[in-house]
Protein backbone atom coordinates (compact mmCIF):
# COMPACT_ATOMS: atom_id res chain seq x y z
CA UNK A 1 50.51 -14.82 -8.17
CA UNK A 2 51.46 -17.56 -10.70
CA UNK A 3 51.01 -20.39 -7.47
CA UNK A 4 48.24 -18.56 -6.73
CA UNK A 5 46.56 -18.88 -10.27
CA UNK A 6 46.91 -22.40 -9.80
CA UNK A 7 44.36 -23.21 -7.39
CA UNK A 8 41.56 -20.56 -8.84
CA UNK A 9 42.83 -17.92 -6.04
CA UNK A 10 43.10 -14.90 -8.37
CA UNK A 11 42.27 -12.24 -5.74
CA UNK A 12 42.58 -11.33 -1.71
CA UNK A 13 41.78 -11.80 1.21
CA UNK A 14 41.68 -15.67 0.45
CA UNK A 15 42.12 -17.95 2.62
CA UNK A 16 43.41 -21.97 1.77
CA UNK A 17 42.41 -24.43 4.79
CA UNK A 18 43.84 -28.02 4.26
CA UNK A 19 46.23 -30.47 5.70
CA UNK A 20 50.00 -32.02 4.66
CA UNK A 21 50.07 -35.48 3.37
CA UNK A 22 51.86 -38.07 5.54
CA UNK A 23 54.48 -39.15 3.11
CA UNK A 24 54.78 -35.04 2.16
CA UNK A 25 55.05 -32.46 4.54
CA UNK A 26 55.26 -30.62 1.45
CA UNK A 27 52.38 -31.42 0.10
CA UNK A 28 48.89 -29.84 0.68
CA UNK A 29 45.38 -31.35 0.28
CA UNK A 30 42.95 -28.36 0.17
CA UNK A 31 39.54 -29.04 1.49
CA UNK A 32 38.29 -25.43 1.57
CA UNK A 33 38.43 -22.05 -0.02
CA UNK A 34 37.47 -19.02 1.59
CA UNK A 35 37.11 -16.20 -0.53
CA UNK A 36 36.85 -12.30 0.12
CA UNK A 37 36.26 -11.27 3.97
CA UNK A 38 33.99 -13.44 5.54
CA UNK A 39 32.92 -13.97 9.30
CA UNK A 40 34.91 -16.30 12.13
CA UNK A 41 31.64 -18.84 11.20
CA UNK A 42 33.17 -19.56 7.97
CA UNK A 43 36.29 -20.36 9.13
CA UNK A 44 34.72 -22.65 12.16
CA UNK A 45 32.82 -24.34 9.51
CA UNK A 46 35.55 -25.46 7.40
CA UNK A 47 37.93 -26.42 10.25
CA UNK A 48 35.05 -28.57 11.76
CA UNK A 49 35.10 -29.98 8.26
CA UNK A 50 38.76 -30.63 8.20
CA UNK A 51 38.53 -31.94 11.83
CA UNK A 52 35.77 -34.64 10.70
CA UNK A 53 37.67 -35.71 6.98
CA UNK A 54 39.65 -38.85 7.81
CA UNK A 55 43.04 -37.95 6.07
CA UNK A 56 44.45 -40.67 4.23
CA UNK A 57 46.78 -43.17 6.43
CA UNK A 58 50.54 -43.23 5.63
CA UNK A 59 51.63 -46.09 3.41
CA UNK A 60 52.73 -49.03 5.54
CA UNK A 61 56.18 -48.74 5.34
CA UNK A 62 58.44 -52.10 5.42
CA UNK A 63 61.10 -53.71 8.01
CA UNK A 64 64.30 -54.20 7.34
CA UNK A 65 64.57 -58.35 7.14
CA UNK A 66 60.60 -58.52 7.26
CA UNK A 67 58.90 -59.85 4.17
């Protein structure tokens, strides 16, 4: 419950929609909270919303011998 607290989710069902960062597999950016039971609409709604955010691009990562 205390990682829970965290990101305002102090109850169930809840439901965290979001995507890893490249650099982070760890790493979560939430775009959507879905509180209490809702309907399959409001989980279609915030996946089309995750499907149409441009995550951000991995940092360009250097070659060896390149400067």
């Amino acid at each position: 419950m205390a990682e829970a607290s965290k990101y305002g989710i102090s109850g169930t069902p809840t439901s965290v929609i979001g995507y890893t960062q490249p650099n982070d597999p760890k790493t979560i950016k939430v775009v959507k909270v879905i509180r209490g039971a809702q309907k399959i609409d409001a989980f279609r709604e915030a996946l089309d919303s995750l499907y149409n955010e441009k995550p951000p691009a991995p940092a360009a990562e250097k070659k060896a011998g390149t400067r």
